[in-house]
Protein backbone atom coordinates (compact mmCIF):
# COMPACT_ATOMS: atom_id res chain seq x y z
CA UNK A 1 0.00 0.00 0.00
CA UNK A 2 0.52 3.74 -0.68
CA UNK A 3 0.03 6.26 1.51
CA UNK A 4 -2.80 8.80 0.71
CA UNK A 5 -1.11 12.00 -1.29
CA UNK A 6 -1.56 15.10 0.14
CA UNK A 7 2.04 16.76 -0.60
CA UNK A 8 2.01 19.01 -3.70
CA UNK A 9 4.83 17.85 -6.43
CA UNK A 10 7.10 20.89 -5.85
CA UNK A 11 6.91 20.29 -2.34
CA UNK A 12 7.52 16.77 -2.76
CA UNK A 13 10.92 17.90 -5.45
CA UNK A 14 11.83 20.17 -2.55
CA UNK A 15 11.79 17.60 0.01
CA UNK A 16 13.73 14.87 -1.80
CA UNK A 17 16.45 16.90 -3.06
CA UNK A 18 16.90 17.95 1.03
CA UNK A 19 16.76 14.39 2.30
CA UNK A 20 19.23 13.34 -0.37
CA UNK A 21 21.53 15.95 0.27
CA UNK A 22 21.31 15.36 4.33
CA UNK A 23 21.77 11.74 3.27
CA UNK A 24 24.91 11.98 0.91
CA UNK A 25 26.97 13.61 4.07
CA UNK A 26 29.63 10.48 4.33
CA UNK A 27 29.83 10.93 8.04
CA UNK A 28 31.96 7.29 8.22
CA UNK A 29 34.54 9.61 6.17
CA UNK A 30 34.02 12.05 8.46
CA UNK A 31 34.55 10.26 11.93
CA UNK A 32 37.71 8.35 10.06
CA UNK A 33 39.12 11.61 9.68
CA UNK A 34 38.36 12.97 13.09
CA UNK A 35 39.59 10.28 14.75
CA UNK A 36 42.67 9.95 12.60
CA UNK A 37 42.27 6.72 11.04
CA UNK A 38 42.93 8.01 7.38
CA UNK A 39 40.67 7.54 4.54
CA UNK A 40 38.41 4.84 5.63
CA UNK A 41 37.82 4.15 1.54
CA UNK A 42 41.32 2.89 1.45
CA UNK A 43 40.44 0.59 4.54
CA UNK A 44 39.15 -3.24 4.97
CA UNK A 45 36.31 -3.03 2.26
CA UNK A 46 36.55 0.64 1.21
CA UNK A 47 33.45 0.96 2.34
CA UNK A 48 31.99 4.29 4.07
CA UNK A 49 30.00 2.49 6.49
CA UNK A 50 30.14 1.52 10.30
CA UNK A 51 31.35 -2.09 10.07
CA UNK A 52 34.09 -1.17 7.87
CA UNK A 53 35.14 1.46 10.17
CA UNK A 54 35.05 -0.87 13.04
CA UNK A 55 37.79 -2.59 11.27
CA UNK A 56 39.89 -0.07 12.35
CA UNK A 57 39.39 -1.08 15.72
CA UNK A 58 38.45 1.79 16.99
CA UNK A 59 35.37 1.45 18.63
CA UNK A 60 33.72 4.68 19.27
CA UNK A 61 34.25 5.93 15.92
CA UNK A 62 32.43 3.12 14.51
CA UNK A 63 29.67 3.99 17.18
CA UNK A 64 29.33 7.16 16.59
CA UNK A 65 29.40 6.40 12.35
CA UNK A 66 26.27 4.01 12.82
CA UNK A 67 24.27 6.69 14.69
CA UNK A 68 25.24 9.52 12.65
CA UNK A 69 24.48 7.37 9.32
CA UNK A 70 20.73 6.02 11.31
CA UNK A 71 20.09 9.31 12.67
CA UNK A 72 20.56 11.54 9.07
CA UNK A 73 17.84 8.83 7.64
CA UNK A 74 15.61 9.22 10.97
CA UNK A 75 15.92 13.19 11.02
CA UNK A 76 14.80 13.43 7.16
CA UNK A 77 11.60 11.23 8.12
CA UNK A 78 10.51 13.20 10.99
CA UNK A 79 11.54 16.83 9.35
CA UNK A 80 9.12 15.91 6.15
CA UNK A 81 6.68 14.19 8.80
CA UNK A 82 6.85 17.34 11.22
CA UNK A 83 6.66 20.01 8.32
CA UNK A 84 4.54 18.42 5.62
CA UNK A 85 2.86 14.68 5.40
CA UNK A 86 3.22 10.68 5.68
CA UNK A 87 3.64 10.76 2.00
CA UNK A 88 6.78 13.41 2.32
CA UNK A 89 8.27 11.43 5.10
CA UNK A 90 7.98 8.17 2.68
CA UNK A 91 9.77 10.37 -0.14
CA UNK A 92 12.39 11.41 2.45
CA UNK A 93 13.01 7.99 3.55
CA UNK A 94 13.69 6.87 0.43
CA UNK A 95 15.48 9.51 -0.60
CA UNK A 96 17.82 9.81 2.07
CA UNK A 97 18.69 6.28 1.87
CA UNK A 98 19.61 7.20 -1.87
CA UNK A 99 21.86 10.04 -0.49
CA UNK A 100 23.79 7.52 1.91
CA UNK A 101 24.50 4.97 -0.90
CA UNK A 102 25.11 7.40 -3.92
CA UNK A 103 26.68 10.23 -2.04
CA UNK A 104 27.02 13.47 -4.70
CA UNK A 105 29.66 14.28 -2.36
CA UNK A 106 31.48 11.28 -2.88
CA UNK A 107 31.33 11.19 -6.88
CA UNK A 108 28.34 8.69 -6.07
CA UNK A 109 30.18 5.93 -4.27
CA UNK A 110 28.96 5.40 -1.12
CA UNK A 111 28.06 2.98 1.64
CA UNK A 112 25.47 -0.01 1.47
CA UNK A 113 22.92 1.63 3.64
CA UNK A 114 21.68 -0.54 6.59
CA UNK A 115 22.49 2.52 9.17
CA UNK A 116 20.51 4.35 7.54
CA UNK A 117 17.78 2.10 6.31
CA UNK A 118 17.18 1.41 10.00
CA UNK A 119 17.13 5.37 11.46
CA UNK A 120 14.56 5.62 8.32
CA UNK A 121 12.30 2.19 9.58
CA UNK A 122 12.50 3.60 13.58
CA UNK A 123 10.80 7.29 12.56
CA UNK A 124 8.71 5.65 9.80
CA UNK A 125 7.54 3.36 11.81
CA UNK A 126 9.14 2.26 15.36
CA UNK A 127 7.23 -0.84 16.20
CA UNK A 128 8.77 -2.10 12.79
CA UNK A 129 11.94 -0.47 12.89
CA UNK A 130 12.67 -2.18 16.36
CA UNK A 131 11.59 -5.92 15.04
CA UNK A 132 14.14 -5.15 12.07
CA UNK A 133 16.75 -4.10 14.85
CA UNK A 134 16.72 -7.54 16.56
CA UNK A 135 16.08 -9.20 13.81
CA UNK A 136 19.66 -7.50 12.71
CA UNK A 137 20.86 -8.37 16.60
CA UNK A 138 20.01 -11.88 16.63
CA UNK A 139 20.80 -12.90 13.04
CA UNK A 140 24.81 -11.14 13.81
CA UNK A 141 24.55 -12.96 17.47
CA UNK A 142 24.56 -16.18 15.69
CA UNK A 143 26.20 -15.76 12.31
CA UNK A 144 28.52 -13.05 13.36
CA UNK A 145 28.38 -11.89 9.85
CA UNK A 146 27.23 -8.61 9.38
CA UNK A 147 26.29 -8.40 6.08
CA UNK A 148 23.86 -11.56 6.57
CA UNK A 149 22.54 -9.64 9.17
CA UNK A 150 21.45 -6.97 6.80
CA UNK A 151 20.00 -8.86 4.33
CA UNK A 152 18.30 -10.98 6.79
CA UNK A 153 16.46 -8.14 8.72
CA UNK A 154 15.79 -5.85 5.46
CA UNK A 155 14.07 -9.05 3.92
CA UNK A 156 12.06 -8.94 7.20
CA UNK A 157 11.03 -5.69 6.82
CA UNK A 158 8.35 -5.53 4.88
CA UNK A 159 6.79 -8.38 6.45
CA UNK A 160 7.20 -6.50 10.19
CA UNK A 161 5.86 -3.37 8.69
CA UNK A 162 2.39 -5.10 7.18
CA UNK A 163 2.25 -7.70 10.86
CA UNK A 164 2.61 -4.79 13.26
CA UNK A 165 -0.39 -2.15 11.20
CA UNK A 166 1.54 0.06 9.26
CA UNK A 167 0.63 -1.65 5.64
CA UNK A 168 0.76 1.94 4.48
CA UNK A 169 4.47 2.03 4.48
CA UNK A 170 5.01 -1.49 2.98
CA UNK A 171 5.86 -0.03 -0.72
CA UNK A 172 8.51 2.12 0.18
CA UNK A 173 10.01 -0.60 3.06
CA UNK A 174 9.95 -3.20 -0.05
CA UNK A 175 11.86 -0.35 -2.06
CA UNK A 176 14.68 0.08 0.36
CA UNK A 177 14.51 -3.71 1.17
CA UNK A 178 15.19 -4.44 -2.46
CA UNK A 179 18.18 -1.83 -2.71
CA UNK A 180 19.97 -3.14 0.47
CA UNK A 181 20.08 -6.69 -1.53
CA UNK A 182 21.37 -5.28 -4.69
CA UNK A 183 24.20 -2.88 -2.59
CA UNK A 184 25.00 -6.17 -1.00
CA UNK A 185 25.66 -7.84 -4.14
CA UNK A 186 29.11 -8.56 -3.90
CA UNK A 187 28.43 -9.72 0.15
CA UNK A 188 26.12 -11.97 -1.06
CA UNK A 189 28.49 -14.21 -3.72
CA UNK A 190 31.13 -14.25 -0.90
CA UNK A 191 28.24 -15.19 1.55
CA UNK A 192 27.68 -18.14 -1.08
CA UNK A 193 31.26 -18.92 -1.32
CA UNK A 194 31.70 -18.86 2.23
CA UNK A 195 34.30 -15.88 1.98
CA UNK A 196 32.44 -12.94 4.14
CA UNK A 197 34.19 -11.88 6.97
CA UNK A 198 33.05 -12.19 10.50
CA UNK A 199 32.57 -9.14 12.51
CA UNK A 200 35.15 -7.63 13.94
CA UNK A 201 37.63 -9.10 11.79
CA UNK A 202 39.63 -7.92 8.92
CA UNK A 203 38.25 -7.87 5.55
């Protein structure tokens, strides 16, 4: 389902270009460089995200990536929630999530998004956005493969959005669902060849 449309296009232009911009702000980059760990890019996977700066070993950097990266998607939600509609704070959520993973800052390179997929799920809709969470938590607890993780709780998604009465938002969770498996392409033949590292470890 769809949620009922009650944002005017321009409006709707406006508020997409914001939560892509807010989005595309690498803030894994960011906290590498703060915390002088170099260019996390030429790091463990080269990814921009938390787990690959947690192969740094440096803890609270990688902390402080993951709620920076969930919190960017989260704010965009409520802002376009707050200021507009459901239907903006859809648009934002998707849109945001776009920022994170094609960064205009970063020449369109950018992380695989489950940071900020689940800030986005929390403000969209918390009940769901919690399930996904654990489903995340326990999937990693027993696998200890992050990247299984992901894929394992976006897949979930949808399905926690519809069970716990938001159906509204299913379209747009089954969007960002789909786009976490194809950034995790590459995880996913290693996951099938038995070659993705644990957490933790070094890629």
């Amino acid at each position: 389902m769809i949620p009922v449309l009650e944002t005017s296009a321009a409006l709707m232009g406006v508020t997409a270009l914001a939560a892509y911009l807010l989005g595309s702000v690498p803030f894994g980059l960011v906290m590498a460089r703060i915390f002088g760990l170099g260019d996390i890019r030429q790091i463990g996977s080269g990814n921009i995200g938390a787990t690959n700066v947690l192969r740094t070993g440096n803890r609270a950097a990688a902390f402080l990536t993951l709620i920076l990266d969930a919190g960017k998607g989260g704010l965009a939600v409520l802002a376009a929630r707050v200021f507009l509609a459901e239907d903006a704070a859809q648009i934002a959520a998707l849109a945001a999530f776009i920022g994170h993973c094609f960064p205009v800052f970063l020449g369109f390179k950018g992380g695989k998004g489950m940071a900020t997929f689940l800030g986005t799920l929390l403000v969209l809709f918390w009940p769901a956005g919690i399930a996904a969470c654990l489903t995340w938590a326990v999937t990693a607890a027993i696998s200890r493969i992050s990247s299984l993780s992901a894929l394992v709780a976006a897949a979930m998604s949808p399905v926690w959005i519809n069970l716990l009465g938001m159906p509204q938002a299913g379209l747009v969770t089954a969007l960002l669902a789909a786009l976490i498996f194809m950034r995790h392409d590459a995880n996913i033949k290693r996951l099938m060849r038995g070659e993705e590292p644990r957490i933790g470890g070094k890629s």
